[in-house]
Structures are given as structure tokens and as C-alpha cells.
Protein backbone atom coordinates (compact mmCIF):
# COMPACT_ATOMS: atom_id res chain seq x y z
CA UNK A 1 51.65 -101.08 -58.23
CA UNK A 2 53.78 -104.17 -57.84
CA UNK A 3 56.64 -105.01 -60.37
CA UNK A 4 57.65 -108.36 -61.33
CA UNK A 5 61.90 -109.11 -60.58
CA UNK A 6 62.27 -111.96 -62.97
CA UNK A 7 65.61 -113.15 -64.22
CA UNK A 8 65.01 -115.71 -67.31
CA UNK A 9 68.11 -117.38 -69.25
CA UNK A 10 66.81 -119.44 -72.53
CA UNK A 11 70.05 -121.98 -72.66
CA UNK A 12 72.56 -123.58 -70.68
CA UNK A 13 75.62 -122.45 -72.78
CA UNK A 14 75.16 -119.04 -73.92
CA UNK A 15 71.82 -117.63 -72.69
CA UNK A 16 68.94 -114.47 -72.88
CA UNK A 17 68.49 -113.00 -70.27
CA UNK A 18 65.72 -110.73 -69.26
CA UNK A 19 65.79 -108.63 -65.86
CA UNK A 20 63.44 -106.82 -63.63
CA UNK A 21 63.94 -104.74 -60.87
CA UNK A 22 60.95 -105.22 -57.91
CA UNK A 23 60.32 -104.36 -54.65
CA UNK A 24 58.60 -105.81 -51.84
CA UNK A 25 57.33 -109.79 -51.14
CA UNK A 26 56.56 -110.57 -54.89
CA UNK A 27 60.20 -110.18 -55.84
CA UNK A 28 61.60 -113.06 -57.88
CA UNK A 29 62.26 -115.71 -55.44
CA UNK A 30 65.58 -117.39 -55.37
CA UNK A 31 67.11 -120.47 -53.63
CA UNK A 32 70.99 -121.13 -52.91
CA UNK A 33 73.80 -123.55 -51.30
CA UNK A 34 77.06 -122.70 -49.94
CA UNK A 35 78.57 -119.26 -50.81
CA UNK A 36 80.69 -120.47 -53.81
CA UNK A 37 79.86 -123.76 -54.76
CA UNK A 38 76.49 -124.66 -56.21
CA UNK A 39 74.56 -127.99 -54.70
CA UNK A 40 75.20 -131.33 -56.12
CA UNK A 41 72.39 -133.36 -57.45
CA UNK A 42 71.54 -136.34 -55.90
CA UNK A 43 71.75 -139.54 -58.10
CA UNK A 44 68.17 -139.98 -59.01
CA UNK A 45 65.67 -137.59 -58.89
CA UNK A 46 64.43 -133.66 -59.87
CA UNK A 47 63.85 -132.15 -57.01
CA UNK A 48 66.97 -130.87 -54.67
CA UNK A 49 65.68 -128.37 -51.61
CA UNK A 50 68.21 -127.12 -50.02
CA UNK A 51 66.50 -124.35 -48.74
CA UNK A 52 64.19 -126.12 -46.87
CA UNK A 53 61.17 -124.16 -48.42
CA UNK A 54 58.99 -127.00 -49.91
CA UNK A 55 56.31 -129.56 -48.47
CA UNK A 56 56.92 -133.09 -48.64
CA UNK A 57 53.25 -133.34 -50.64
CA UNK A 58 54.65 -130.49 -53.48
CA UNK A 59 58.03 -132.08 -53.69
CA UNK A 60 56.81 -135.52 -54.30
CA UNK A 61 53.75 -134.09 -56.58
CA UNK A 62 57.38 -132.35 -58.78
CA UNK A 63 59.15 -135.47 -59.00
CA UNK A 64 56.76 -137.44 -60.45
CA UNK A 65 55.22 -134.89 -62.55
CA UNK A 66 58.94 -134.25 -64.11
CA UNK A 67 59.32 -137.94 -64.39
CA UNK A 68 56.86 -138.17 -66.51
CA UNK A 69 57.38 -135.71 -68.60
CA UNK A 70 60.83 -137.01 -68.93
CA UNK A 71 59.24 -140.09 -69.97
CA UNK A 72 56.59 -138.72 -72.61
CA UNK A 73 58.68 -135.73 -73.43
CA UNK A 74 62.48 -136.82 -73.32
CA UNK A 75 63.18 -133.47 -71.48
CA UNK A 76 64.90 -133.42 -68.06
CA UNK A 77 63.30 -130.65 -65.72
CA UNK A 78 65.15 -130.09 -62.72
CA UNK A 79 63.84 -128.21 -59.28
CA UNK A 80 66.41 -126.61 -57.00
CA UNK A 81 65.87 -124.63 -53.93
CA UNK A 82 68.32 -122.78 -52.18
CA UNK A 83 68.99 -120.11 -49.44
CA UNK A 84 71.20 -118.05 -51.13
CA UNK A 85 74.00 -118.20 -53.88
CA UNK A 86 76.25 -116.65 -51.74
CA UNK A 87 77.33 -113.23 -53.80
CA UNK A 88 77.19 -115.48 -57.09
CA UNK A 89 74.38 -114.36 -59.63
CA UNK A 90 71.51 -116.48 -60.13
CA UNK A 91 72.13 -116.93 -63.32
CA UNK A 92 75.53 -117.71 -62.87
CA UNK A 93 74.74 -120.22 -60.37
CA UNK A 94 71.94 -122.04 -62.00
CA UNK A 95 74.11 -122.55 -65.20
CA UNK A 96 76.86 -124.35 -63.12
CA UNK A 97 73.96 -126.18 -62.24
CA UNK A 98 72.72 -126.97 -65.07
CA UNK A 99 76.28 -127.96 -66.50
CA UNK A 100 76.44 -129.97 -63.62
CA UNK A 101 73.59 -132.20 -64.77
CA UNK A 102 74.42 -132.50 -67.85
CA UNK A 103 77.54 -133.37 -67.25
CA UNK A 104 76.06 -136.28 -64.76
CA UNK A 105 73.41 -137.19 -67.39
CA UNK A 106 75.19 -137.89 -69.76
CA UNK A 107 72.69 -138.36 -71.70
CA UNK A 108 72.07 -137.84 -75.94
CA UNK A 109 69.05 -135.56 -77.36
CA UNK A 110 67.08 -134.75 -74.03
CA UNK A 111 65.73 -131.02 -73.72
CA UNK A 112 66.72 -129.64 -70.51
CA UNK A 113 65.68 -126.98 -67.76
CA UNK A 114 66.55 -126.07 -64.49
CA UNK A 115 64.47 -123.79 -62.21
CA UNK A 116 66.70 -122.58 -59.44
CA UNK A 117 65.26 -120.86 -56.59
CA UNK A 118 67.53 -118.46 -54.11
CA UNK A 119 65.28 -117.80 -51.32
CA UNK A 120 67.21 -115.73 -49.48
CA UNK A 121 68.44 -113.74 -52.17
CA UNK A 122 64.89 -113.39 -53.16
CA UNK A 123 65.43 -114.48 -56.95
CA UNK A 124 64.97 -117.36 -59.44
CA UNK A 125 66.21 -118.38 -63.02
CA UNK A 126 65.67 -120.87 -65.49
CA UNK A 127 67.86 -122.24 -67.63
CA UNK A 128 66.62 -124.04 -70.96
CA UNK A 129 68.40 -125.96 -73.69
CA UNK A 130 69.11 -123.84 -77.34
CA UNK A 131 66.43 -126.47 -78.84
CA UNK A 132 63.75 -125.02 -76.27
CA UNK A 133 64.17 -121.13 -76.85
CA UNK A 134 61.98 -121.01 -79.73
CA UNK A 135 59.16 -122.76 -77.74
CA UNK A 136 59.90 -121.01 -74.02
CA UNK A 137 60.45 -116.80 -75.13
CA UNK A 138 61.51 -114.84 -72.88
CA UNK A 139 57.83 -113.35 -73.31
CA UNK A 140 56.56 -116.79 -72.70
CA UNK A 141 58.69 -117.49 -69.67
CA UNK A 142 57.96 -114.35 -67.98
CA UNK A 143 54.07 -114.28 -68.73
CA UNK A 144 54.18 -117.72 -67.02
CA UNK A 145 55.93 -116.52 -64.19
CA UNK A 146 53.35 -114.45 -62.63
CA UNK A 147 51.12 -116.53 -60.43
CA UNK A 148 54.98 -118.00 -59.18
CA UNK A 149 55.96 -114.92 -57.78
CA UNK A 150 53.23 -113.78 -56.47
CA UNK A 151 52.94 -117.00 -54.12
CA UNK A 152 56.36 -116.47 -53.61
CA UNK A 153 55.25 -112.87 -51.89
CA UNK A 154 53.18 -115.21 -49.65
CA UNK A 155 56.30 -117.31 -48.75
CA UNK A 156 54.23 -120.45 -50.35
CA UNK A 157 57.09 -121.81 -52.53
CA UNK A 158 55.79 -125.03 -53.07
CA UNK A 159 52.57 -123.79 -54.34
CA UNK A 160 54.75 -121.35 -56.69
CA UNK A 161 56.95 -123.81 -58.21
CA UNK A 162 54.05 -126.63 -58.71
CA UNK A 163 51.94 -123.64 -60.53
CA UNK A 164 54.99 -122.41 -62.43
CA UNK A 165 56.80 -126.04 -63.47
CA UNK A 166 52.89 -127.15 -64.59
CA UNK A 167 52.19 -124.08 -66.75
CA UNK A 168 56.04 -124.68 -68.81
CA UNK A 169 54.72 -128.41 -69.14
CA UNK A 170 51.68 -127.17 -70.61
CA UNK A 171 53.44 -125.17 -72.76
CA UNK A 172 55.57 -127.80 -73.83
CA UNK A 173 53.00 -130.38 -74.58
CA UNK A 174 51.91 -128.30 -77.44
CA UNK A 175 54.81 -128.93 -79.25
CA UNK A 176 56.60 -131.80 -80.82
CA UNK A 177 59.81 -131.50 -80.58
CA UNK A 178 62.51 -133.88 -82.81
């Protein structure tokens, strides 16, 4: 029987998190930087992949696909693959990140997430703004999840994140958020 490892944080400054144990190729797949600092963002864009894992054909098919939803949506979905956090926790990591591009953004009333991907390290985690978490459970998040993993097992990461990062926009188009 295979078992999901799926870290999930619902908001940048104080978060949920839920946590799975797995074993073998399905493992939550996780991407990281340098050993203590997390990547930096470049000045446009929402796709950063450090760890070399995705396709130019997926990583142009996420950026526009999360520019538009910026545009409909006002929310700012951010990609980032790395090979490893380097001893930091996932979660840890992607909420620097996060913070990060906020902090950059500096932008008023846009939603945010980040999906950061440690290869390596063979996790991910999301981070989501407080005015998301009543739209993206931890139930939702993790139900969603599934078909990601499972292409991570198969070491097709750009596959994973397109069919994860589509099925939270789905999600969110179903609400209307003020």
C-alpha cells in the first residue's frame, strides 16, 4: 500500500500544518537552494527552478497560467523548485519564501501561494494567505495532492506541478473572493 508524505501550511504568517510519513518514489516531492538561504525571486515572473527538474514547455505553460489567474483572480501563485533546503524544514523554507515575495510585491489585497518543491529532500509545501484557508483545507489541499505525488514517484515534476497548480485554480475559480 503506498502512503502519501504531504506537508501542507494554510498561511504565510502563522500556518496548519498537516504531515505524513511515506515511503518509497511517491513521497512528497520537495525542491531547495543553498543550505541556509532560500532562492531569490527573479523580478518578474512565477516560476523559479532551481532544481533543474522542469521542461521548458511545463514552465512556460505555469507562468502564463499563474499570470492569468493573477489577472482574473488578483492572487499571486508562485512555483519554486529546489534540490534541497539544506537541513531547513520545508515549511520553514517555503515561508521565508513566501515572506520574501511579499515583501518584494508589495502589493495591497492579493491572495497568495507558494508551492515549493525540495527534490532532493523528497518533499513539498504550500503556503496560502489567512484569506485562502477557508477555501484551500487542509482536506482540500491534500485530496488535490494525489495525482502530484504520484508523478512525482515517476520523477515527472513538471507533469506533477502543472496537474497540481491546475486542480488549486479550479478550486479557486469557484469562489469569489472580496
Amino acid at each position: 500500500m503506498k502512503k502519501a508524505a504531504i506537508i501542507i501550511t494554510l498561511s504565510i504568517v502563522t500556518a496548519a500544518t498537516i504531515s505524513c510519513k511515506t515511503h518509497g518514489p511517491t513521497q512528497q516531492a520537495g525542491l531547495a537552494t543553498s543550505a541556509a538561504t532560500p532562492s531569490t525571486f527573479p523580478a518578474t515572473g512565477y516560476v523559479t527552478d532551481d532544481a533543474k527538474v522542469l521542461d521548458e514547455a511545463s514552465r512556460k505553460q505555469l507562468e502564463t497560467t499563474l499570470a492569468r489567474l493573477k489577472e482574473r483572480k488578483k492572487i499571486d501563485f508562485a512555483v519554486v523548485t529546489v534540490k534541497s533546503t539544506g537541513g531547513k524544514s520545508v515549511r520553514d523554507y517555503s515561508l521565508a519564501l513566501a515572506r520574501e515575495r511579499k515583501n518584494e510585491s508589495m502589493e495591497e489585497n492579493v491572495s497568495g501561494l507558494l508551492l515549493l518543491v525540495a527534490v532532493d529532500d523528497r518533499q513539498w509545501h504550500i503556503q496560502i494567505t489567512r484569506n485562502l484557508e477557508a477555501h484551500l483545507t487542509d482536506e482540500i489541499l491534500t485530496n488535490l495532492s494525489t495525482p502530484m505525488t504520484d508523478s512525482f514517484g515517476e520523477k515527472h515534476y513538471g507533469e506533477g506541478i502543472l496537474t497540481y497548480v491546475n486542480a488549486i485554480i479550479a478550486k479557486l475559480e469557484q469562489i469569489d473572493l472580496v
